[in-house]
N, C-alpha and C. Protein backbone atom coordinates (compact mmCIF):
# COMPACT_ATOMS: atom_id res chain seq x y z
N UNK A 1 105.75 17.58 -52.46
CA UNK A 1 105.20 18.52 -51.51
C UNK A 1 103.77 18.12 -51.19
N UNK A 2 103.49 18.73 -49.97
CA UNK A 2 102.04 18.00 -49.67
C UNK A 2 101.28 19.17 -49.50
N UNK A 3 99.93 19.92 -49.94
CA UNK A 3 99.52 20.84 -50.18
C UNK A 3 98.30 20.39 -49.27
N UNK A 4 97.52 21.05 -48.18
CA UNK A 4 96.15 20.80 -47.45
C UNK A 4 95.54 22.68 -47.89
N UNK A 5 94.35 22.11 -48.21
CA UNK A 5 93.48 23.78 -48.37
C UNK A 5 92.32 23.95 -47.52
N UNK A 6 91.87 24.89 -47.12
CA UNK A 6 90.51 25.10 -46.06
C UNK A 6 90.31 26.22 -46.73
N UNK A 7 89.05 26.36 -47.33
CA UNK A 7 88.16 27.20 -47.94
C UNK A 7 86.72 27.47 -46.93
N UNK A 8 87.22 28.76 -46.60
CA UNK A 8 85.67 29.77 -46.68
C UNK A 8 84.58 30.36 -47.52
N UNK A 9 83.85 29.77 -47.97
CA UNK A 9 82.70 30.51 -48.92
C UNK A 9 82.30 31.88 -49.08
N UNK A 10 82.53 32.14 -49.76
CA UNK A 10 82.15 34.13 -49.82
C UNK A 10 80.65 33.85 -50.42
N UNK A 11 79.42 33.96 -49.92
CA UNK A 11 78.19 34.23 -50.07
C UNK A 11 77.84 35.84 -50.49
N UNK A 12 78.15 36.15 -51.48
CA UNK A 12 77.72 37.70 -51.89
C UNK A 12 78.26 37.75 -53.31
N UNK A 13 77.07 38.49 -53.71
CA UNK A 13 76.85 38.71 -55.57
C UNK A 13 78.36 38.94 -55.86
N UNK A 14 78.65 38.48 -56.99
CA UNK A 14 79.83 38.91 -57.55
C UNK A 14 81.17 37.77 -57.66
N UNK A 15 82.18 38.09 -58.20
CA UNK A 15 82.86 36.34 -59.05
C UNK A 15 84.10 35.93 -57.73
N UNK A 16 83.53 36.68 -56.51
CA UNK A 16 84.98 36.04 -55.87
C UNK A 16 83.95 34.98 -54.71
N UNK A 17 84.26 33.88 -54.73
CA UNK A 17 83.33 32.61 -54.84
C UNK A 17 83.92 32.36 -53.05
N UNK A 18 85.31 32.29 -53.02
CA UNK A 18 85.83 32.11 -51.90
C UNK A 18 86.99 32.25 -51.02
N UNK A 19 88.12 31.81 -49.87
CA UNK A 19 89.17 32.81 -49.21
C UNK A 19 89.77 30.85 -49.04
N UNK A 20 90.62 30.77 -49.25
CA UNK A 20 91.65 29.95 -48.70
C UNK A 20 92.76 30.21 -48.05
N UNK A 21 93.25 29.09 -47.18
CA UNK A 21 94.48 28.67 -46.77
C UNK A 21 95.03 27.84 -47.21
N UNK A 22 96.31 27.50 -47.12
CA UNK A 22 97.11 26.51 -47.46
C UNK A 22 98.41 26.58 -47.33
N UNK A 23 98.56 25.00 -46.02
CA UNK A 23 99.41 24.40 -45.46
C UNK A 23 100.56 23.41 -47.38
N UNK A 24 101.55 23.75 -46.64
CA UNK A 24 102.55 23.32 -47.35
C UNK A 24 103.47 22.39 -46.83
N UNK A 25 103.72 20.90 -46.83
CA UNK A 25 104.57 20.78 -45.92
C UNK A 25 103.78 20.54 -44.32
N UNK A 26 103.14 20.95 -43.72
CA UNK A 26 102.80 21.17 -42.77
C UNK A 26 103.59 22.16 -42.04
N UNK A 27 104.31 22.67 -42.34
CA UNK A 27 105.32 23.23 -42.38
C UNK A 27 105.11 25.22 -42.54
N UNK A 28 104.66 25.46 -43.35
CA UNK A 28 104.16 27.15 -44.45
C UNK A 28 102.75 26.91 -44.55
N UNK A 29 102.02 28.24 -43.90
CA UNK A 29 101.08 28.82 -44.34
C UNK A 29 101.18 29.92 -45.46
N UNK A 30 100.03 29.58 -46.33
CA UNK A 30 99.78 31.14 -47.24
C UNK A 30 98.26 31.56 -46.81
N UNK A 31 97.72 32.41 -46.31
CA UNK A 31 96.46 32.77 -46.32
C UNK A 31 96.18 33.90 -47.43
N UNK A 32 94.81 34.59 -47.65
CA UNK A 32 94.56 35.23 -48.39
C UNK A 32 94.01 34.48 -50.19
N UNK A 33 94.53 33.26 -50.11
CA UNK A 33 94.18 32.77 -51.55
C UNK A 33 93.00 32.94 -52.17
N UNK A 34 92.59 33.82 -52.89
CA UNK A 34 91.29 33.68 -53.46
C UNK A 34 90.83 32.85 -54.28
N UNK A 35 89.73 32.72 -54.44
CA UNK A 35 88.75 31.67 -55.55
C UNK A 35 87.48 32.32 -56.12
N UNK A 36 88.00 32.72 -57.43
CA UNK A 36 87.20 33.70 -58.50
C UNK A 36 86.66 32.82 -59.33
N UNK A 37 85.17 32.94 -59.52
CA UNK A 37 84.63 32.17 -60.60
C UNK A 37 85.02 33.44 -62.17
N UNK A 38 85.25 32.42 -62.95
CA UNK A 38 85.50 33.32 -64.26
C UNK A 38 84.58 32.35 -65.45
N UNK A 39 84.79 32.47 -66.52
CA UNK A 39 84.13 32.37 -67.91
C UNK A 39 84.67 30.84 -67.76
N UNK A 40 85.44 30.32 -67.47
CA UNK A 40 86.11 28.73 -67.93
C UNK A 40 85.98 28.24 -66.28
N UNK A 41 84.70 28.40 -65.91
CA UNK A 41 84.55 28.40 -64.42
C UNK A 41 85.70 28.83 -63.28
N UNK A 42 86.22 27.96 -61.94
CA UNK A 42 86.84 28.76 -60.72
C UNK A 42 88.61 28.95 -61.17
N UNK A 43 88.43 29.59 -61.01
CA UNK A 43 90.22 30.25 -60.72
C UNK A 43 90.88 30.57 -59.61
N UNK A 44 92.29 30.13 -59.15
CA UNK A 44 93.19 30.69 -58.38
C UNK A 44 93.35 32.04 -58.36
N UNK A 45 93.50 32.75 -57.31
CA UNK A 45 94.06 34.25 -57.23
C UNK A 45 95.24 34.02 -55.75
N UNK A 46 96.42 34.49 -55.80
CA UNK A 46 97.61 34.46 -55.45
C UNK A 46 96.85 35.57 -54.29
N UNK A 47 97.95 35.65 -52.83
CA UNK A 47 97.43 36.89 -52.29
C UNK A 47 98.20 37.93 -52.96
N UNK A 48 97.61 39.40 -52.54
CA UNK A 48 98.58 40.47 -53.62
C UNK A 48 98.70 41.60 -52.88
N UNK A 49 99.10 42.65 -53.23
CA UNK A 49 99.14 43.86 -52.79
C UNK A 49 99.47 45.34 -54.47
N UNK A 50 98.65 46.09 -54.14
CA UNK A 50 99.01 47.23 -54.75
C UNK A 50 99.81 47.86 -54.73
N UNK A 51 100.46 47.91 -55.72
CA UNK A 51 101.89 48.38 -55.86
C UNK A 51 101.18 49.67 -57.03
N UNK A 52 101.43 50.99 -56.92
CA UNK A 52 101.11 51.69 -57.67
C UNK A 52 99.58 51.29 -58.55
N UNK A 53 99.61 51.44 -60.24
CA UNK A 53 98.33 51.15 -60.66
C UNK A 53 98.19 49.51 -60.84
N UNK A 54 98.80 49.18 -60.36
CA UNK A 54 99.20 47.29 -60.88
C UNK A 54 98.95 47.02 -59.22
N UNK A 55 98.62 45.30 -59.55
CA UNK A 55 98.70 44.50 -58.09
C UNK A 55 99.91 43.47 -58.40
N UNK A 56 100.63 43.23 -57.34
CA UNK A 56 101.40 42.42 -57.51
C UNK A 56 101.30 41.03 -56.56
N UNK A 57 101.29 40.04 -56.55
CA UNK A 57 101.59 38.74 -56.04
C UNK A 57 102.19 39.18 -54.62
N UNK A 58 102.09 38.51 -53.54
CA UNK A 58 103.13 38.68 -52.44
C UNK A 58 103.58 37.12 -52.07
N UNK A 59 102.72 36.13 -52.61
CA UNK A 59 103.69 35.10 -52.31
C UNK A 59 103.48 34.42 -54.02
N UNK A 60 103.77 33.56 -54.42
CA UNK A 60 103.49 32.55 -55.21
C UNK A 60 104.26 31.30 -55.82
N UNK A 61 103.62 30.51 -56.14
CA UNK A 61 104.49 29.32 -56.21
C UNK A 61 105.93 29.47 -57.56
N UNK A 62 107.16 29.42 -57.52
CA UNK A 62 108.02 29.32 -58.27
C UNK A 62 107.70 28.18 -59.78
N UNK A 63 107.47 27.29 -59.46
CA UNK A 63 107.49 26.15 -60.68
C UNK A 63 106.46 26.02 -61.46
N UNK A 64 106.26 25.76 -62.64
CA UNK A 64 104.93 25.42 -63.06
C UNK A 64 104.20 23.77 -62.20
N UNK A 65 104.90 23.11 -61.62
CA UNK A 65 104.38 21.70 -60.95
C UNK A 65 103.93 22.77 -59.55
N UNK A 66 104.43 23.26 -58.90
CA UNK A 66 103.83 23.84 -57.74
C UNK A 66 102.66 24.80 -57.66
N UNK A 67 102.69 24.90 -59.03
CA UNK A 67 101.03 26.59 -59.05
C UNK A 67 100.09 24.97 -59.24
N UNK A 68 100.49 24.27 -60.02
CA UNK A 68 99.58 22.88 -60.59
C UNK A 68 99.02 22.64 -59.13
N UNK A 69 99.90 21.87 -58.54
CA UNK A 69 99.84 21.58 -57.36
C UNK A 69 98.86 22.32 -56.18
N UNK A 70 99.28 23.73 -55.95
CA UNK A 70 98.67 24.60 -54.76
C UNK A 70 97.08 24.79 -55.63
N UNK A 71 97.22 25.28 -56.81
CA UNK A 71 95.95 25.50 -57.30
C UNK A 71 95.05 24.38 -56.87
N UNK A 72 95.40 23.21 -57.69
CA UNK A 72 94.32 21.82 -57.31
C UNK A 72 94.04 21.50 -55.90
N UNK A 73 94.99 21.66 -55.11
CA UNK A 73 94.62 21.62 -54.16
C UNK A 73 93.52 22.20 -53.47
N UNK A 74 93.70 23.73 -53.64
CA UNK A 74 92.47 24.64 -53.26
C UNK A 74 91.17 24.45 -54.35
N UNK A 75 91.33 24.34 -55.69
CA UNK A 75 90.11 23.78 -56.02
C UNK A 75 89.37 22.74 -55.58
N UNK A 76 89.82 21.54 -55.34
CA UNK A 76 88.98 20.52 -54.15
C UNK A 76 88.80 20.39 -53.35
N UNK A 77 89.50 21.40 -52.17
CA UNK A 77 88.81 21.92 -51.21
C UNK A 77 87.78 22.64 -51.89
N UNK A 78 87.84 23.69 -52.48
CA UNK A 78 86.72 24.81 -53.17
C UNK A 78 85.44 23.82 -53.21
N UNK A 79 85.31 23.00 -54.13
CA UNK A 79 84.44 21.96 -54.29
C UNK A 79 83.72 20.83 -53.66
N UNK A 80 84.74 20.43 -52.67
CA UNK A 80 84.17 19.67 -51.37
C UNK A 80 83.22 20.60 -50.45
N UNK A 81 83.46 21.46 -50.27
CA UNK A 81 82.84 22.66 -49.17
C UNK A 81 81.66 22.98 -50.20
N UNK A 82 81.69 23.13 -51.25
CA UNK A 82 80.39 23.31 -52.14
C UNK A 82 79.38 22.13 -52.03
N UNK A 83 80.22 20.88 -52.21
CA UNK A 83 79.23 19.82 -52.15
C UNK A 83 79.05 19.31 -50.38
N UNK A 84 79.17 19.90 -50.00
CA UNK A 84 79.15 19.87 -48.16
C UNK A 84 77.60 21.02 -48.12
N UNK A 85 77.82 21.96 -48.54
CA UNK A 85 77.17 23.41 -48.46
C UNK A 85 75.77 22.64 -48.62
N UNK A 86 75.88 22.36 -50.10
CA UNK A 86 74.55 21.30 -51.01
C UNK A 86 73.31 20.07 -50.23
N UNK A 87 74.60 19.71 -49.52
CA UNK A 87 73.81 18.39 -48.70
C UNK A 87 73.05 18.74 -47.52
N UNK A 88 74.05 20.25 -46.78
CA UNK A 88 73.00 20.24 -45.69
C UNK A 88 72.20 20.88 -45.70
N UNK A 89 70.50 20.36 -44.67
CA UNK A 89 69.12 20.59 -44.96
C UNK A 89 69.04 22.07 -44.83
């Protein structure tokens, strides 16, 4: 599978760092992906919805090779756009 990510930067106090997309295939969009900085630095967040007191997932990857996959993907986007952010004056 071929995974492309485009990350938006969230500039405001607090651990949600940034908003992705990601093309699958060229084929499937997922929007909504978040990017939470946590304690073992950035993390994936699935998009979700509230279901009663719980949130639940509304899309996510089936396999453990495909969360591998979609995650890394959006982390180097996450990181390219950081080191993009960095360089300019």
């Amino acid at each position: 599978m071929n995974y492309k990510a485009s990350v938006n930067l969230i500039n405001k106090p607090g651990s949600l760092k940034g908003v992705a997309s990601v093309s699958i295939n060229d084929e499937f969009v997922v929007k909504g992906v978040r990017i939470f900085e946590g304690n073992d630095g950035p993390f994936v967040s699935m998009p979700s919805r509230k279901a009663g007191a719980k949130y639940e997932d509304i899309c996510f990857p089936i396999t453990k090779e495909g969360r591998e996959n979609l995650h890394s993907a959006v982390l180097e986007a996450y990181e390219q756009k950081l080191t993009q952010q960095e360089v300019k004056p």
